[in-house]
Protein backbone atom coordinates (compact mmCIF):
# COMPACT_ATOMS: atom_id res chain seq x y z
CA UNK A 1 32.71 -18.49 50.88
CA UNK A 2 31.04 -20.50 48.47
CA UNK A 3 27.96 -18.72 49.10
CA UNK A 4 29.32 -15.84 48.44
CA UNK A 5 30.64 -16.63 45.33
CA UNK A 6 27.34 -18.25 43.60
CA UNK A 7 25.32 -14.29 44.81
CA UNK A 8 28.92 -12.71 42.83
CA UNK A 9 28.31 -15.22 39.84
CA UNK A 10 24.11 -14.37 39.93
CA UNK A 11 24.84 -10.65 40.31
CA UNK A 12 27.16 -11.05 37.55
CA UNK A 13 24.46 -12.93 35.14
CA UNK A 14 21.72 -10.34 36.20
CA UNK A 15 23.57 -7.27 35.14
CA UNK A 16 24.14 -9.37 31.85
CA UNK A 17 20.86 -9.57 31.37
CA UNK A 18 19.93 -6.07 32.45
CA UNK A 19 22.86 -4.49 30.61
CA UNK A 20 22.86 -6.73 26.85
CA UNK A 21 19.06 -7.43 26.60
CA UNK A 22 18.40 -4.38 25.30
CA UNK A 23 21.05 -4.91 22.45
CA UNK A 24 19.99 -7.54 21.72
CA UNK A 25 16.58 -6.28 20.74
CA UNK A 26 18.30 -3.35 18.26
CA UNK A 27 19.68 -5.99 16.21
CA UNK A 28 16.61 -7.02 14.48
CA UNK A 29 15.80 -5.31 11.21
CA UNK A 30 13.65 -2.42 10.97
CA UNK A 31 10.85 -2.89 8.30
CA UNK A 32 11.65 0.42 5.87
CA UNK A 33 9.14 2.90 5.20
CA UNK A 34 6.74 2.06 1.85
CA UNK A 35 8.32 3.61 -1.32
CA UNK A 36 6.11 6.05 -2.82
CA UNK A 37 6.59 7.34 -6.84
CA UNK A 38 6.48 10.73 -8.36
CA UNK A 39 2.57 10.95 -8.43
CA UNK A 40 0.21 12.26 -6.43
CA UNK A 41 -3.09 13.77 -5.62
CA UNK A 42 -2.97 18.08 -5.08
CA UNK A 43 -3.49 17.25 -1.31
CA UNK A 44 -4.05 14.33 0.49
CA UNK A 45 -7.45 14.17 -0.10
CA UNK A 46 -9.54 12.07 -3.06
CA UNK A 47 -12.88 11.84 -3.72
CA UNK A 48 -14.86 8.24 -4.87
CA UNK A 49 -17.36 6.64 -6.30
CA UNK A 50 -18.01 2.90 -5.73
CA UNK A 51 -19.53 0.60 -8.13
CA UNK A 52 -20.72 -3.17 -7.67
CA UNK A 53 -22.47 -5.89 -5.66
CA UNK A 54 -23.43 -4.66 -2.43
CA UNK A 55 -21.09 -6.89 -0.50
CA UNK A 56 -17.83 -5.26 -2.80
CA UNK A 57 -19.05 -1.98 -1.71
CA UNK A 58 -18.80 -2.54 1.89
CA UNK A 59 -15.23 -4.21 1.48
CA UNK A 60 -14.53 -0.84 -0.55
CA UNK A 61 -15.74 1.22 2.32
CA UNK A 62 -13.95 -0.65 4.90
CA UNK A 63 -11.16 -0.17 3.14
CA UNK A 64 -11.67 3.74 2.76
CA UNK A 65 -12.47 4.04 6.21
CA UNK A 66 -9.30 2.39 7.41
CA UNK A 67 -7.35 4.99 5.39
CA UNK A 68 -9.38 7.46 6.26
CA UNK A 69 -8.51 6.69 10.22
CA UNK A 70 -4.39 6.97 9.69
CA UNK A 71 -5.32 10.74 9.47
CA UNK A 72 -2.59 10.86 6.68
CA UNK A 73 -4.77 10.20 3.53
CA UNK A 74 -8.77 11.01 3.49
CA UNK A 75 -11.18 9.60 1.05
CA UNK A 76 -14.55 11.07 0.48
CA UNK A 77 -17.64 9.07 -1.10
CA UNK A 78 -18.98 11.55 -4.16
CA UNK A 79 -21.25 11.44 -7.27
CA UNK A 80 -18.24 12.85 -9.73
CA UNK A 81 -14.84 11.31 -8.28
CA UNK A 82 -11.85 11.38 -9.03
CA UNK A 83 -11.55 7.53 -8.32
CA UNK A 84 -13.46 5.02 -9.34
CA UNK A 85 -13.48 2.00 -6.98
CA UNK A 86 -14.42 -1.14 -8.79
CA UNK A 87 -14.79 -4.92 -8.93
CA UNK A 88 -14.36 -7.69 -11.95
CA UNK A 89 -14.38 -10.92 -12.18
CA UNK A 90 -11.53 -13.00 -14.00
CA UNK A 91 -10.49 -16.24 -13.54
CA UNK A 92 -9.24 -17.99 -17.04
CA UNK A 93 -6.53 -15.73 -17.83
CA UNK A 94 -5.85 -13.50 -14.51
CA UNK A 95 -5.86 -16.02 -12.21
CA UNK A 96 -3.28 -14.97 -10.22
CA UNK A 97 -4.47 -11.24 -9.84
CA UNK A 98 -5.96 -10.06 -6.98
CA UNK A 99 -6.27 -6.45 -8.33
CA UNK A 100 -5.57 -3.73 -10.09
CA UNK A 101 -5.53 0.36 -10.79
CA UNK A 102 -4.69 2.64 -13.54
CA UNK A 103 -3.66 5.79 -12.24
CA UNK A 104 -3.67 9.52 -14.92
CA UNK A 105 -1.81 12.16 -14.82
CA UNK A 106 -0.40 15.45 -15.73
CA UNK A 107 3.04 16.15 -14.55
CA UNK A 108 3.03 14.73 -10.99
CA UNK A 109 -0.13 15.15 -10.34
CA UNK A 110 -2.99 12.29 -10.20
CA UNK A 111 -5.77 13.65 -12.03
CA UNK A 112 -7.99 10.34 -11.91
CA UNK A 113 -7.80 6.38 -11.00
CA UNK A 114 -9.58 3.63 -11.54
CA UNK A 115 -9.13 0.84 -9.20
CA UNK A 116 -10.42 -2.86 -9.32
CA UNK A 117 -10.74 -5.76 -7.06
CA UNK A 118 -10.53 -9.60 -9.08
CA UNK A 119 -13.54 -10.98 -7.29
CA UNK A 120 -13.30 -14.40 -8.74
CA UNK A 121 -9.67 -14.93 -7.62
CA UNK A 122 -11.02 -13.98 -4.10
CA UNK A 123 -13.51 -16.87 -4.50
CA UNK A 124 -11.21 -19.50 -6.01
CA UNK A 125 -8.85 -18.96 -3.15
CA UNK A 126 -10.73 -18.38 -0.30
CA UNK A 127 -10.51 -14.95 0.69
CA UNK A 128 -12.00 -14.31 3.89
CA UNK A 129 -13.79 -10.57 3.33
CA UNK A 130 -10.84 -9.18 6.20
CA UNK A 131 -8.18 -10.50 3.38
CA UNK A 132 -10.61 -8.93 0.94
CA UNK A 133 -10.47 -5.42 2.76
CA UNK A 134 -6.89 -5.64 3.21
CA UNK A 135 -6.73 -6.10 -0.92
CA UNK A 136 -9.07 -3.08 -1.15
CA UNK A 137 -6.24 -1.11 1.23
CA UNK A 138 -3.13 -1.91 -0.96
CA UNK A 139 -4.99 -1.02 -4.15
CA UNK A 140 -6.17 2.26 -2.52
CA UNK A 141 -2.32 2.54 -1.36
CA UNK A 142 -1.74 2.27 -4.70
CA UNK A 143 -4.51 5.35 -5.48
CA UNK A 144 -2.66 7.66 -3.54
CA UNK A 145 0.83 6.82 -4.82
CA UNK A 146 2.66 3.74 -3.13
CA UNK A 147 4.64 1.90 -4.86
CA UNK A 148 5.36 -2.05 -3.00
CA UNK A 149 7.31 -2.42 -0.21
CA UNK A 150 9.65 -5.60 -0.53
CA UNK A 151 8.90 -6.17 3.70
CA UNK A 152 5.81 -8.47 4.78
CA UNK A 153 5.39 -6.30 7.57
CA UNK A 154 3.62 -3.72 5.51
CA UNK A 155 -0.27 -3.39 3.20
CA UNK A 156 2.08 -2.93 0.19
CA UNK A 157 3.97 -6.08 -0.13
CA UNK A 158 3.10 -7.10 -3.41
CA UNK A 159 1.62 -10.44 -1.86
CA UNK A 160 0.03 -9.48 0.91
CA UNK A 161 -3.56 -10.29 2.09
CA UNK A 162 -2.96 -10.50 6.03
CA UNK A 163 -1.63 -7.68 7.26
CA UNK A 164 -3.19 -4.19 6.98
CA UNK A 165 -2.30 -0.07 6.83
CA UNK A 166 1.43 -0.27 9.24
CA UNK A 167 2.97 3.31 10.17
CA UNK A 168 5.11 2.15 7.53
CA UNK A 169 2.91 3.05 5.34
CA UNK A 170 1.18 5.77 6.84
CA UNK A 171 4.67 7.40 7.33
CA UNK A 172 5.21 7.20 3.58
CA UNK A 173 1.92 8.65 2.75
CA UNK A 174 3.03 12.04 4.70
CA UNK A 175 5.95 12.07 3.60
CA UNK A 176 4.66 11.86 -0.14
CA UNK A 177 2.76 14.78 0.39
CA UNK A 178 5.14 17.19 2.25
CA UNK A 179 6.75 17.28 -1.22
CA UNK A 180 5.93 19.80 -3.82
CA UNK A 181 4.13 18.81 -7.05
CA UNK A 182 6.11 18.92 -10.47
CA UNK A 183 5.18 22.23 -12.17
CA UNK A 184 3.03 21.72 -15.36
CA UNK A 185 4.90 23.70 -17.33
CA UNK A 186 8.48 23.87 -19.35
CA UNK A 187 9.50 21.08 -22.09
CA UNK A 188 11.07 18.81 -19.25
CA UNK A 189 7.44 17.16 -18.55
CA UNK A 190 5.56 17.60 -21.66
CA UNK A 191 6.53 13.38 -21.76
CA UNK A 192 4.25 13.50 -18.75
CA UNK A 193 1.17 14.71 -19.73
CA UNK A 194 -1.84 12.54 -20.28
CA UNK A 195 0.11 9.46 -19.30
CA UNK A 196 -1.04 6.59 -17.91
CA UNK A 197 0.17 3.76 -15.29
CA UNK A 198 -1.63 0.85 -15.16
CA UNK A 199 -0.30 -1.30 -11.92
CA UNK A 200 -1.64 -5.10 -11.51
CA UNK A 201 -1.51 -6.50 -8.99
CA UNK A 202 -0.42 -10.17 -9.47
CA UNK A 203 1.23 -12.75 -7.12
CA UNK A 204 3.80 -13.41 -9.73
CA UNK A 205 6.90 -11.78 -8.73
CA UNK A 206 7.29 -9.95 -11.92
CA UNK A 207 7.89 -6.73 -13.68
CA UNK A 208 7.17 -5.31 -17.00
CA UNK A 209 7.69 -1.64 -18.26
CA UNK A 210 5.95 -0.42 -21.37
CA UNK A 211 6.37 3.02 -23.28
CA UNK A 212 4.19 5.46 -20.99
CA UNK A 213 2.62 2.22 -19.26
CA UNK A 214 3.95 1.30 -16.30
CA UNK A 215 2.72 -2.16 -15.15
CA UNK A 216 3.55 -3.61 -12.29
CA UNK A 217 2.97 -7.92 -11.43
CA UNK A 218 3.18 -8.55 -8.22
C-alpha cells in the first residue's frame, strides 16, 4: 500500500511537471520589436561609401555585411552613396559617445546620411573590434530608420556594445518598409523638406529635441 501510494504521489509530481513547465516558460517577457520613425530609404536598399583607416573600414564592412545577411536591409559599397560611413576621433568633450549619424530628408524619405564611429572613445574604453562592429550595426540601424529599443536584448539599445542584429530588429526593418512613403507633395509636409536629424549616440541616458534637429543621447 505504501508503495503504491509514493508511484500515485510521483505520477502526480510528473504530470506537474509535464503539464505547468511549459507555463511557466510563457511568463517571461518578450523583448518588443525595435521602434522604427517616419523615415526611410525608397526601398530597402542604400548605397555607401567608406572613409578612414584601414582597420575602421573593415569594422564598417563587417558591419554592412551583417545587415546585409538578415536579408531585410542590403547595403551596397559605391563611388557616389547615399551614405557616408565614417570615423572621428573625440575624446575631451564627447567622451561618452560612441557614435553618431545625421540622417536628410524630404518628406519620409532618406535622401542621404552620414554616419560616424568615435574612435577614441573605442580606445579609452577598450573596445574589442566585435564591440566595435556591433557599434558600426546600431549606427547603420540607425541609417535605415531605427529608432532605440529600451530592451538589452536588441543592436538598438541605446547602450549596447555586446549584442548584435536580433529578429527584433530585423522584424522592424520589414516592417518599416512594407509601409508606404509620405507623398512629397500638399502643404502638410512642406515642414519636412530639407530637414535634418542628427542622432548621437551617447551613453548618457538623455534626450534633447531641437527645432528641425532631432538629437538623440543615448
Amino acid at each position: 500500500m505504501i508503495r503504491n501510494l509514493l508511484l500515485h504521489l510521483f505520477l502526480a509530481t510528473l504530470n506537474a511537471i509535464i503539464f505547468c513547465l511549459p507555463f511557466g516558460f510563457t511568463t517571461a517577457k518578450a523583448v518588443q520589436e525595435t521602434p522604427f520613425g517616419p523615415y526611410r530609404f525608397p526601398t530597402p536598399t542604400a548605397t555607401v561609401h567608406i572613409t578612414g583607416t584601414t582597420y575602421y573600414q573593415t569594422v564598417w564592412r563587417k558591419a554592412i555585411t551583417a545587415w546585409n545577411r538578415t536579408g531585410a536591409f542590403t547595403f551596397k559599397i559605391a563611388t557616389q552613396p547615399k551614405v557616408q560611413a565614417k570615423t572621428w576621433s573625440n575624446t575631451t568633450t564627447q567622451l561618452s559617445v560612441a557614435g553618431q549619424t545625421q540622417l536628410f530628408n524630404s518628406g519620409d524619405e532618406i535622401t542621404s546620411a552620414i554616419t560616424q564611429l568615435n574612435s577614441g572613445v573605442f580606445k579609452y574604453y577598450h573596445y574589442s573590434e566585435a564591440s566595435r562592429v556591433i557599434v558600426a550595426e546600431h549606427e547603420l540601424g540607425h541609417v535605415i530608420g531605427l529608432e532605440h529599443n529600451p530592451s538589452p536584448h536588441s543592436v538598438m539599445y541605446f547602450q549596447n556594445r555586446y549584442v548584435p542584429i536580433q529578429d527584433v530588429d530585423i522584424q522592424s526593418v520589414r516592417d518599416h518598409y512594407a509601409l508606404p512613403l509620405l507623398p512629397i507633395s500638399g502643404n502638410n509636409i512642406s515642414k519636412l523638406n530639407n530637414s535634418s536629424i542628427h542622432i548621437i549616440c551617447n551613453m548618457n541616458g538623455k534626450r534633447n529635441l531641437n527645432d528641425q534637429i532631432t538629437t538623440i543621447l543615448n
